[in-house]
N, C-alpha and C. Protein backbone atom coordinates (compact mmCIF):
# COMPACT_ATOMS: atom_id res chain seq x y z
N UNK A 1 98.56 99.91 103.13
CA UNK A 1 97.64 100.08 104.23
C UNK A 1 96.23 99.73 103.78
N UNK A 2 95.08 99.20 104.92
CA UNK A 2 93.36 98.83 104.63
C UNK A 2 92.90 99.59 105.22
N UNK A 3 92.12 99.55 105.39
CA UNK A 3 90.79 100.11 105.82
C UNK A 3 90.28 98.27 106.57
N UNK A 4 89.65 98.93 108.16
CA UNK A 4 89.24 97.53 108.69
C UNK A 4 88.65 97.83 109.08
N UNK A 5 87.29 97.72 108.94
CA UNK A 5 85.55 97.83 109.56
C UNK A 5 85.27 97.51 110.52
N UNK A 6 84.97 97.96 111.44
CA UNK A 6 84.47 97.21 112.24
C UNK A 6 82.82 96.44 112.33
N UNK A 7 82.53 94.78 112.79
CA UNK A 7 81.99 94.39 112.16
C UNK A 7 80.49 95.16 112.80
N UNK A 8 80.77 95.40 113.89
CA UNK A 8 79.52 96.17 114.66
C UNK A 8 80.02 97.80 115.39
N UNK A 9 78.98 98.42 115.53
CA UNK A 9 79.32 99.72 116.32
C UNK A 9 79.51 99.33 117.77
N UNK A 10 79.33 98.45 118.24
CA UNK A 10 79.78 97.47 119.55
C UNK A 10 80.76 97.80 119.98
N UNK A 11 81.13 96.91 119.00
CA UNK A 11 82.98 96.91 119.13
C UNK A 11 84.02 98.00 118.99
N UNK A 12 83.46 98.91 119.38
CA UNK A 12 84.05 100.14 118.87
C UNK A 12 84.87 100.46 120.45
N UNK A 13 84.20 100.47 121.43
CA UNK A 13 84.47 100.39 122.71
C UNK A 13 85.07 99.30 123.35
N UNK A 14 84.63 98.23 122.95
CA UNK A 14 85.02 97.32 123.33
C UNK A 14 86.76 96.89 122.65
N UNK A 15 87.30 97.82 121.50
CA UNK A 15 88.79 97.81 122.02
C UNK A 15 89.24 98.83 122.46
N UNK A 16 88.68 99.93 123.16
CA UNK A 16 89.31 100.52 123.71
C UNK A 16 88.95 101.96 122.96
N UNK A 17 88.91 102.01 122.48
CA UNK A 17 88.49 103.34 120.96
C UNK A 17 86.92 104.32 121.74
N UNK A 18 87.41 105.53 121.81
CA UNK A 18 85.96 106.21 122.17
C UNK A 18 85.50 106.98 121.12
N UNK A 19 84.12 106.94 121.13
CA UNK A 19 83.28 107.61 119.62
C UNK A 19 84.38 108.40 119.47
N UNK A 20 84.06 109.76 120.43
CA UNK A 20 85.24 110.84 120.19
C UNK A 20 86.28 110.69 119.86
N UNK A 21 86.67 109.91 119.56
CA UNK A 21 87.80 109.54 119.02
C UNK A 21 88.36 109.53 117.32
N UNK A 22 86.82 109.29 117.30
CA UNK A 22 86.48 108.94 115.09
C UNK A 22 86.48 110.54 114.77
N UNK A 23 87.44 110.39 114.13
CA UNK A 23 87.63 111.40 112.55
C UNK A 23 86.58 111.27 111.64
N UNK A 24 85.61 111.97 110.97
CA UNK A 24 84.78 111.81 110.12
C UNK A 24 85.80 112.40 108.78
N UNK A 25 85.83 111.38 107.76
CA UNK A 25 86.09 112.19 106.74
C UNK A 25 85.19 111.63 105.18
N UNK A 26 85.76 112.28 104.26
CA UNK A 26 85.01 111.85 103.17
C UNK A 26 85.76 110.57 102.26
N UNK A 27 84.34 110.13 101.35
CA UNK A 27 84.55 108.95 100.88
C UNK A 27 86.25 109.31 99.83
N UNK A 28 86.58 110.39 99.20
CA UNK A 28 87.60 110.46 98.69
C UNK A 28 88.41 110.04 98.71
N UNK A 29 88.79 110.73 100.16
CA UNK A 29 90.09 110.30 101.30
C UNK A 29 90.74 109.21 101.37
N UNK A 30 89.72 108.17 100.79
CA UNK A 30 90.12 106.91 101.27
C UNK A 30 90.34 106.15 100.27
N UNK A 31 90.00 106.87 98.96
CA UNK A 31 90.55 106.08 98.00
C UNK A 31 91.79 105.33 97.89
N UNK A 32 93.14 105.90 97.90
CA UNK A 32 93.54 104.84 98.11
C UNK A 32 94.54 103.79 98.95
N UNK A 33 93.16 103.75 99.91
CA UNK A 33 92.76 102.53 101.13
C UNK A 33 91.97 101.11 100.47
N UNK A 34 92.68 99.91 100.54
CA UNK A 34 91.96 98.55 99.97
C UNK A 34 91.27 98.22 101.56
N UNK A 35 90.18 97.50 101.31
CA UNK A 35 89.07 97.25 102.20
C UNK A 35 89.52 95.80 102.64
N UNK A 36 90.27 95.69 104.01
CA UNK A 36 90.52 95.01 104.79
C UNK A 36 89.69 93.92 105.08
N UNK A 37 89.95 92.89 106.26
CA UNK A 37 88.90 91.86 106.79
C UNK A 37 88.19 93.14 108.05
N UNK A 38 87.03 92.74 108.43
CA UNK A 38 86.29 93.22 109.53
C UNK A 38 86.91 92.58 110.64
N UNK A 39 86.85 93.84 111.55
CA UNK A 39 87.27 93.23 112.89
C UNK A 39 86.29 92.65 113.82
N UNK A 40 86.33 91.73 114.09
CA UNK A 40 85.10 91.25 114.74
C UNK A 40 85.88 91.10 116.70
N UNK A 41 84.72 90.40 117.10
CA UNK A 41 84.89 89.98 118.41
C UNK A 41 86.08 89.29 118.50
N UNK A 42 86.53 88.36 117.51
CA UNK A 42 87.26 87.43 117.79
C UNK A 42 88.72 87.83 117.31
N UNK A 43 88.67 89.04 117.01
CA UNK A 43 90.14 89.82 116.28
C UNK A 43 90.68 90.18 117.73
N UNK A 44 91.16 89.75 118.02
CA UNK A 44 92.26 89.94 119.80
C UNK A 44 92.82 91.30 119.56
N UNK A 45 93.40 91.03 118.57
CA UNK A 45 94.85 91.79 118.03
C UNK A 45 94.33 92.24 116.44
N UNK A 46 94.14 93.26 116.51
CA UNK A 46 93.84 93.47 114.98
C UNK A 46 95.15 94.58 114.29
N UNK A 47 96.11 94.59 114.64
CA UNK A 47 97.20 95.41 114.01
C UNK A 47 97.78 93.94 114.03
N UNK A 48 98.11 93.04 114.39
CA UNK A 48 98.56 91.71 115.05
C UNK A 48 99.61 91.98 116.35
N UNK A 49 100.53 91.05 116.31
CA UNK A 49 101.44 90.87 117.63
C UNK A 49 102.88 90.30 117.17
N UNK A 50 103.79 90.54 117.70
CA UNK A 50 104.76 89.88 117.27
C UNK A 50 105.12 88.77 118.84
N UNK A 51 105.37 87.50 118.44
CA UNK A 51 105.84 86.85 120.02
C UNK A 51 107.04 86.16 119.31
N UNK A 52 107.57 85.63 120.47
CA UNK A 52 109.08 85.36 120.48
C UNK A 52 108.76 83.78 120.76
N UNK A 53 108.69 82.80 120.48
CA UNK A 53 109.20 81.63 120.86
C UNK A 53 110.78 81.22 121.58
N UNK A 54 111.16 81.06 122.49
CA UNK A 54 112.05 80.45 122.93
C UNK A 54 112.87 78.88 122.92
N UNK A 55 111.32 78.01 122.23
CA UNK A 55 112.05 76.95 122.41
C UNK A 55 112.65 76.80 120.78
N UNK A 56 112.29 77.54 119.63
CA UNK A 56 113.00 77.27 118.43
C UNK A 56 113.79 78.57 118.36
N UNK A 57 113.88 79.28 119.24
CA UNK A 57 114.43 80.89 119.21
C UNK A 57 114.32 81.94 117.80
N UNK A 58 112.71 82.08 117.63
CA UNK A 58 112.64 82.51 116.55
C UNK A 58 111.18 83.44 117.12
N UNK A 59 110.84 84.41 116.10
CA UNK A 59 110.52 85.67 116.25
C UNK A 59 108.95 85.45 115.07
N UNK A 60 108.10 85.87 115.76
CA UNK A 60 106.37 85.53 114.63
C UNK A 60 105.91 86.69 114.89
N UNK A 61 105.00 86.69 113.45
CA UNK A 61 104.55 88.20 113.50
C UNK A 61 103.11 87.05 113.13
N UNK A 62 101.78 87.65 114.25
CA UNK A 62 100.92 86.53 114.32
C UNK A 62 99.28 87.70 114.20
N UNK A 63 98.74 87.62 113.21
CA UNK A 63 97.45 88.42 112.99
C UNK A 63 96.22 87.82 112.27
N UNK A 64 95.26 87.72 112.38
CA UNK A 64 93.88 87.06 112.04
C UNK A 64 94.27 85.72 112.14
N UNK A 65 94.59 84.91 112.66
CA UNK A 65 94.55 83.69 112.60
C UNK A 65 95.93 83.06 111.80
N UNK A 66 96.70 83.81 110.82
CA UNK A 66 98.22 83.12 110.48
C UNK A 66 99.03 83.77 110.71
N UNK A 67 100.46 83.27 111.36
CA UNK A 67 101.38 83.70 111.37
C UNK A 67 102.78 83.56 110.76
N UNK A 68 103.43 83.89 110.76
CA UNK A 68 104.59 84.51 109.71
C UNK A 68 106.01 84.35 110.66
N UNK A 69 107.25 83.70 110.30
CA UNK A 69 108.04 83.41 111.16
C UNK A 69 108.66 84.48 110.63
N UNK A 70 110.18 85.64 111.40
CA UNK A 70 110.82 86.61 110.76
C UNK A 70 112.21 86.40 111.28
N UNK A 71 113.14 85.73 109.98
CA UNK A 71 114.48 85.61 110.44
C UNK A 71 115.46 86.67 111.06
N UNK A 72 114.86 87.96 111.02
CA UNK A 72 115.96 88.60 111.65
C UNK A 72 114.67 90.03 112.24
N UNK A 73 115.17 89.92 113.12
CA UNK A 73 114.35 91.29 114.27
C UNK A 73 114.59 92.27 113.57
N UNK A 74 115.31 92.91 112.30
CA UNK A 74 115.50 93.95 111.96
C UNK A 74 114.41 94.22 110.81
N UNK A 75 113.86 92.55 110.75
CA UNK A 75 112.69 93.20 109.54
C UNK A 75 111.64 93.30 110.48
N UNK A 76 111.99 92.99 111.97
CA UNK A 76 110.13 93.28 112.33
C UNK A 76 110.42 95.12 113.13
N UNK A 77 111.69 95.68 113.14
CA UNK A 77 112.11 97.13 113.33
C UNK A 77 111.23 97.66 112.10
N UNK A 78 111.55 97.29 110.96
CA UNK A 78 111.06 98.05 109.89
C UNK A 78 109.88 97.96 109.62
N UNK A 79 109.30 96.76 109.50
CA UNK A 79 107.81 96.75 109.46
C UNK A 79 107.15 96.98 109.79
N UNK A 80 107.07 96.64 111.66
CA UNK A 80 105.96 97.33 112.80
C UNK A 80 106.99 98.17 113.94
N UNK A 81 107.74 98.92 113.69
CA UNK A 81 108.00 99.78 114.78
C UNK A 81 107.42 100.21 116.07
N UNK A 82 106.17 100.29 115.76
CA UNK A 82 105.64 100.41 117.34
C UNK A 82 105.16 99.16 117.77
N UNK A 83 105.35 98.09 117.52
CA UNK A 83 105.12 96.66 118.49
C UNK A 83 106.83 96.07 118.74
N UNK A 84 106.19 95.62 120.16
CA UNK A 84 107.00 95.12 120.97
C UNK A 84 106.67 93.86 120.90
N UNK A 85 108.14 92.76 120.85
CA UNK A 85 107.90 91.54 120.90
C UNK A 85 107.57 91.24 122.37
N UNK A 86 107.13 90.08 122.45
CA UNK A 86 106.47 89.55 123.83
C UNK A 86 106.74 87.74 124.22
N UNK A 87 107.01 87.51 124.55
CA UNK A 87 107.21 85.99 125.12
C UNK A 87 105.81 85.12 124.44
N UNK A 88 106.12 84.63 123.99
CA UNK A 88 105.29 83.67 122.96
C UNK A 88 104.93 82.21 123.81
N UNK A 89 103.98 81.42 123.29
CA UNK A 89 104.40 80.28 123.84
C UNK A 89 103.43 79.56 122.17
N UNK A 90 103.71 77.88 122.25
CA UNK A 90 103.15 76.95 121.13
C UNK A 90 102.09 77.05 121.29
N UNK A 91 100.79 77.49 121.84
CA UNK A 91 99.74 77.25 122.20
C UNK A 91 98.93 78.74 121.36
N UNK A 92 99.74 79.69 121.91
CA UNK A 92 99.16 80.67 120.83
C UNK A 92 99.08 80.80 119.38
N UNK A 93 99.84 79.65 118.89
CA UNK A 93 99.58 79.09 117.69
C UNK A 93 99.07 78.32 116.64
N UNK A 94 98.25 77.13 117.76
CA UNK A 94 97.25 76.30 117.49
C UNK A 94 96.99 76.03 116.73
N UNK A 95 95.98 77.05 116.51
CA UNK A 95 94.65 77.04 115.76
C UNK A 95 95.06 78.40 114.65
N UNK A 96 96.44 78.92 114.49
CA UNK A 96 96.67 79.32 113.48
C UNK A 96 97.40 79.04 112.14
N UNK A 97 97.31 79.53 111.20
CA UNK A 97 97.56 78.80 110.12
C UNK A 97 99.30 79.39 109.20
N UNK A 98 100.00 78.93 109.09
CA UNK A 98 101.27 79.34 108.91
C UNK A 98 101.42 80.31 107.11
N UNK A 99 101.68 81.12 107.43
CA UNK A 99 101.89 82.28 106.47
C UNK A 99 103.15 82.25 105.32
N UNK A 100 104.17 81.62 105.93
CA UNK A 100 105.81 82.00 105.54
C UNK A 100 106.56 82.45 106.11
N UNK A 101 107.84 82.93 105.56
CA UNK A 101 108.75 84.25 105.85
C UNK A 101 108.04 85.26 105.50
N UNK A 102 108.80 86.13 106.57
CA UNK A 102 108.08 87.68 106.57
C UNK A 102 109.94 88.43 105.92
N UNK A 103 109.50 89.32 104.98
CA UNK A 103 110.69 89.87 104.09
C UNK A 103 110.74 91.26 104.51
N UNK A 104 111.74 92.02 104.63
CA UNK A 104 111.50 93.36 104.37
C UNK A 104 110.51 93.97 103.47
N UNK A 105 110.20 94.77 103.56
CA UNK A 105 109.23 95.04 102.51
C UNK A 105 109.65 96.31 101.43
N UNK A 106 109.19 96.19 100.21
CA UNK A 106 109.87 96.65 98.86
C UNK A 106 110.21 98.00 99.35
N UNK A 107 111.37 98.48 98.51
CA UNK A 107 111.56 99.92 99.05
C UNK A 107 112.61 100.11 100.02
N UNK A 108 112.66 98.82 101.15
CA UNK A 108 113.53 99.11 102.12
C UNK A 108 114.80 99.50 101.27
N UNK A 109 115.68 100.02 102.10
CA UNK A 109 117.73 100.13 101.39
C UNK A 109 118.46 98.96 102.47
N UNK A 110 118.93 98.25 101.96
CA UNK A 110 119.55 97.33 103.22
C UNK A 110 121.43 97.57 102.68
N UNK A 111 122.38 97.83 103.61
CA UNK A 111 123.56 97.49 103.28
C UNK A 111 123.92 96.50 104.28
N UNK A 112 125.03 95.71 103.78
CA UNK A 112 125.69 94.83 104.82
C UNK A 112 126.77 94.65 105.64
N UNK A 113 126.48 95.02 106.54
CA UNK A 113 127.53 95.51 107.74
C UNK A 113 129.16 95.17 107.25
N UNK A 114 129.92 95.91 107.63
CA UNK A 114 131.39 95.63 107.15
C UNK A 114 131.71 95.67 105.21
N UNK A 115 130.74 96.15 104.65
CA UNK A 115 130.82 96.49 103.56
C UNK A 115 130.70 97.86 102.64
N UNK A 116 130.61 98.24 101.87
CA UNK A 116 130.02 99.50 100.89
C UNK A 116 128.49 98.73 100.32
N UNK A 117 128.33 97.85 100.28
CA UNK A 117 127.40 97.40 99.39
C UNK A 117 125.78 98.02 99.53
N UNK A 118 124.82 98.40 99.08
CA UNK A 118 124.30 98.80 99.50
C UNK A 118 122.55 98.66 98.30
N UNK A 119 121.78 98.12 98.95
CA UNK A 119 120.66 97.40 97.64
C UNK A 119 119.06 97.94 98.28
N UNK A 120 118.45 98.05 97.35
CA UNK A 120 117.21 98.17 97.67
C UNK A 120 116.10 96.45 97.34
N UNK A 121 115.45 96.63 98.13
CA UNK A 121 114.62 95.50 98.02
C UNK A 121 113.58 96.02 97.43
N UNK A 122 113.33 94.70 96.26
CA UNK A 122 112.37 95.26 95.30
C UNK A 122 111.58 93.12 95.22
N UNK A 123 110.52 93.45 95.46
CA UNK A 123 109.91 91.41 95.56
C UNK A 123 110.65 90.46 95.98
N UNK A 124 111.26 90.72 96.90
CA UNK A 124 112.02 90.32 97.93
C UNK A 124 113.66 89.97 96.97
N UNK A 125 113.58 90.92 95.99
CA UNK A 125 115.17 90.59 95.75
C UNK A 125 115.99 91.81 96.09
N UNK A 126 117.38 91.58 96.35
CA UNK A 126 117.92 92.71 96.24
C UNK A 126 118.30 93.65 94.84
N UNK A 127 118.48 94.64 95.10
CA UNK A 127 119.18 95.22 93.57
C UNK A 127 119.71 96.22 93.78
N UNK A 128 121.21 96.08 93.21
CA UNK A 128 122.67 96.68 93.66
C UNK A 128 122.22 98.38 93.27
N UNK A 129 123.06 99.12 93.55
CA UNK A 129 123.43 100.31 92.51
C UNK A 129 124.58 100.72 92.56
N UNK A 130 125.08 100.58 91.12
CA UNK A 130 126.16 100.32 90.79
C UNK A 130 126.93 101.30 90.90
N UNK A 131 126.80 102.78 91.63
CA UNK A 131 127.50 103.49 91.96
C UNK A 131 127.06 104.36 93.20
N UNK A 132 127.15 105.35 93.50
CA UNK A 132 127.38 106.26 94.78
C UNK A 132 126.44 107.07 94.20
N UNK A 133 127.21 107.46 92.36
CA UNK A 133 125.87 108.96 91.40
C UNK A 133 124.52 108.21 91.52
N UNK A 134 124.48 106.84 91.08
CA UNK A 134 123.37 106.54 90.93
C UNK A 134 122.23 106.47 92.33
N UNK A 135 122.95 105.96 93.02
CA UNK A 135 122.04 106.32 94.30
C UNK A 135 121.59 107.79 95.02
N UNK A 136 122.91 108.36 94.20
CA UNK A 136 122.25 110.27 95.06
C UNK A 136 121.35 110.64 93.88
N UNK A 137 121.24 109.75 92.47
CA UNK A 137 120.76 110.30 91.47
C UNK A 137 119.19 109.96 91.99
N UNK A 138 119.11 108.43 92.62
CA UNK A 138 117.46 108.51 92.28
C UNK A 138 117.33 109.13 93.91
N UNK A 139 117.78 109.81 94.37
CA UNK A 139 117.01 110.68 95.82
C UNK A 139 117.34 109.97 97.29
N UNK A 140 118.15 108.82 96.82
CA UNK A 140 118.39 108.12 98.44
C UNK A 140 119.17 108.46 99.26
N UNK A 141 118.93 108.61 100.69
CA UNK A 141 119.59 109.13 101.65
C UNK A 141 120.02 107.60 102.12
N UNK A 142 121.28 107.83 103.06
CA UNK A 142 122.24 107.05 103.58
C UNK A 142 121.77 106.64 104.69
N UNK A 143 121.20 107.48 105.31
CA UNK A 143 120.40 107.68 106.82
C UNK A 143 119.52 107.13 106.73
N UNK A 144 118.97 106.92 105.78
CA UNK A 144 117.85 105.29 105.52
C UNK A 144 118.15 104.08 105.45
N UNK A 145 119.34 103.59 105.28
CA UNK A 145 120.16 102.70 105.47
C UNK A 145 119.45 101.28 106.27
N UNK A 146 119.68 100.21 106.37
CA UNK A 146 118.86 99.38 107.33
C UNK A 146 120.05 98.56 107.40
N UNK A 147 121.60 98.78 108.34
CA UNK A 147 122.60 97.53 108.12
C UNK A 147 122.19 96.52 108.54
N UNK A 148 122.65 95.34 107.79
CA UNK A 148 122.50 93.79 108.32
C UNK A 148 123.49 93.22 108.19
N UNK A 149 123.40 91.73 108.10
CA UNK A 149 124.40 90.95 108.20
C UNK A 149 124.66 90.33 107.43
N UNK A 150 125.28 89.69 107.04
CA UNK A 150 125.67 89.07 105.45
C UNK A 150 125.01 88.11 105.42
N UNK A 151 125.11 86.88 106.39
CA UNK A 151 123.70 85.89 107.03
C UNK A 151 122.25 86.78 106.22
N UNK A 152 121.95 87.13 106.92
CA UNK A 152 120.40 88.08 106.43
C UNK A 152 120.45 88.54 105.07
N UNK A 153 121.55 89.31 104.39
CA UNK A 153 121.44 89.72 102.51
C UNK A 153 121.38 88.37 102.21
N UNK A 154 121.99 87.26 102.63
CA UNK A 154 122.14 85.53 101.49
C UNK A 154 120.55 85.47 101.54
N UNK A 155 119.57 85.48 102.65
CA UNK A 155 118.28 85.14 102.54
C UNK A 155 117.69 85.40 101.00
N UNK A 156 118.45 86.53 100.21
CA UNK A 156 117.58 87.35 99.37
C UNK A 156 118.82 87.04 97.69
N UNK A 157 118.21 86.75 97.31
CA UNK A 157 118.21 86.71 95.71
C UNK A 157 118.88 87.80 95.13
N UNK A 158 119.72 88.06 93.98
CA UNK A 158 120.39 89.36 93.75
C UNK A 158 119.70 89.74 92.21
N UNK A 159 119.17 90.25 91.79
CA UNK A 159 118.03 90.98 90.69
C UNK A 159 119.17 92.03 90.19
N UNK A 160 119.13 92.24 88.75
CA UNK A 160 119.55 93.29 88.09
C UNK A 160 120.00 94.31 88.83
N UNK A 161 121.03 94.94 88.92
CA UNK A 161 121.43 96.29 89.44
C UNK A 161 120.05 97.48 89.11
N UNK A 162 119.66 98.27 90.06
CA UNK A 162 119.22 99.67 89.63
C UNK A 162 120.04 101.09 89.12
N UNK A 163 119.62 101.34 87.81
CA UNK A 163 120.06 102.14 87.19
C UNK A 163 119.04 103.50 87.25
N UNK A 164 119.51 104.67 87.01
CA UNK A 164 118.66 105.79 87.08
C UNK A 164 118.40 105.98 85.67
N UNK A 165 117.35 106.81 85.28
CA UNK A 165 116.86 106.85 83.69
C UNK A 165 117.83 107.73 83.00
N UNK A 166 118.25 107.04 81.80
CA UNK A 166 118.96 108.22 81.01
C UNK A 166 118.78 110.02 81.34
N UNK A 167 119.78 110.68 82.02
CA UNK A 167 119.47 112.20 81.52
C UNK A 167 119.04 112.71 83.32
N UNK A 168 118.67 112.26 84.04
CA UNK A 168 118.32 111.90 85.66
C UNK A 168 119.37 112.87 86.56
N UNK A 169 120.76 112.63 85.91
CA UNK A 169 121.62 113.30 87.02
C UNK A 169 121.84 115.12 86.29
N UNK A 170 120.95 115.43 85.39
CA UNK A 170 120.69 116.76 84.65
C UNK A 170 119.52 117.15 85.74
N UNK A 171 118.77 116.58 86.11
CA UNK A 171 117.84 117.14 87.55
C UNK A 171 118.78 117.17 88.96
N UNK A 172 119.76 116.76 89.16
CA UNK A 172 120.70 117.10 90.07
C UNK A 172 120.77 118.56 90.36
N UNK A 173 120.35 119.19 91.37
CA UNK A 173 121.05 120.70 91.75
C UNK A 173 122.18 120.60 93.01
N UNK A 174 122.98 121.46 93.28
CA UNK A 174 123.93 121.36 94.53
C UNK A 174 123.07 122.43 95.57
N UNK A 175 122.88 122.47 96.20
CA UNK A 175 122.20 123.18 97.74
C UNK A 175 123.15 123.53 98.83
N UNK A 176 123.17 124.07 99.86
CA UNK A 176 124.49 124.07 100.91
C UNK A 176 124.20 122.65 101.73
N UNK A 177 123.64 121.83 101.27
CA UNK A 177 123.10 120.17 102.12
C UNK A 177 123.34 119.38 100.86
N UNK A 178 124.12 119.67 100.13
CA UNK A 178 124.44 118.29 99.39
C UNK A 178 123.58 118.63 98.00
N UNK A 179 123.44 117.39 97.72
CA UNK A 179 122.55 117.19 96.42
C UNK A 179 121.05 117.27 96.93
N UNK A 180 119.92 117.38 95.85
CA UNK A 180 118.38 117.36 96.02
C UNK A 180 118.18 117.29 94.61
N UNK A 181 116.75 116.43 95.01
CA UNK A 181 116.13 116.35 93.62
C UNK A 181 115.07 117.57 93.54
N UNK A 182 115.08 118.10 91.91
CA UNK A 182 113.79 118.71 91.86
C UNK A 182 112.91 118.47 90.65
């Protein structure tokens, strides 16, 4: 996450935002927040937008001026949950400048539908774990899960299995809910 300035006290209203609205807090707080671009007049969309093209049937996640094509709607579920895609057209793209693929982002758990398999994305690779202990060992819930499609795991590279640190499943306790870490 940034921190995004706004470039004037102007604009504060002008998206919609009322003073009353601002939280005052201290410089602490925000440590660690990296200092974004300023939103100016010309920031439309400053969280960005996701639009849909129809004529290549593909899905853009489009903010300050570049946008980002995303092969499968399930990484723009995970990424921006509260935006809704919207009917796109070539024109809203113009004058923007092309980004890449947009990846899940590190951390996600992806398994692939009709399988056990089950990997975390770590720099856009996957990485297995090579058992069931090892995954209840480092704290992952199942219910975090993100299934896809086997199409969508080929996108991604396969990286070393994740292993838990020697001695890891000795922090294991049993609870009446299963396992927990402490």
């Amino acid at each position: 996450d940034t921190l995004r300035p706004f470039a004037s006290s102007s604009l504060v209203s002008k998206f919609g935002y009322n003073p009353d609205e601002i939280i005052a807090v201290e410089p602490n707080e925000l440590t660690d927040y990296g200092l974004g671009t300023p939103i100016t007049a010309e920031s439309q969309y400053p969280t960005g937008r996701l639009l849909y093209l129809a004529a290549n049937n593909t899905l853009y996640y489009l903010k300050d001026g570049t946008y980002f094509s995303i092969p499968d709607p399930l990484i723009a579920k995970v990424r921006f949950p509260n935006l809704k895609s919207k009917p796109g057209k070539p024109v809203d793209f113009k004058d923007a400048t092309r980004g890449g693929i947009m990846a899940f982002p590190d951390g996600t758990l992806l398994g692939i539908t009709g399988t056990k398999n089950i990997f975390v994305m770590e720099k856009c690779w996957r990485r297995a774990f090579p058992s069931e202990a090892v995954f209840k060992t480092l704290g992952y819930n199942k219910k975090n899960v993100v299934w896809i499609s086997e199409a969508t795991a080929d996108m991604y590279q396969i990286d070393e299995p994740i292993y838990a640190p020697a001695g890891a499943e000795d922090l294991l306790v049993t609870s009446t809910k299963g396992l927990a870490m402490v």
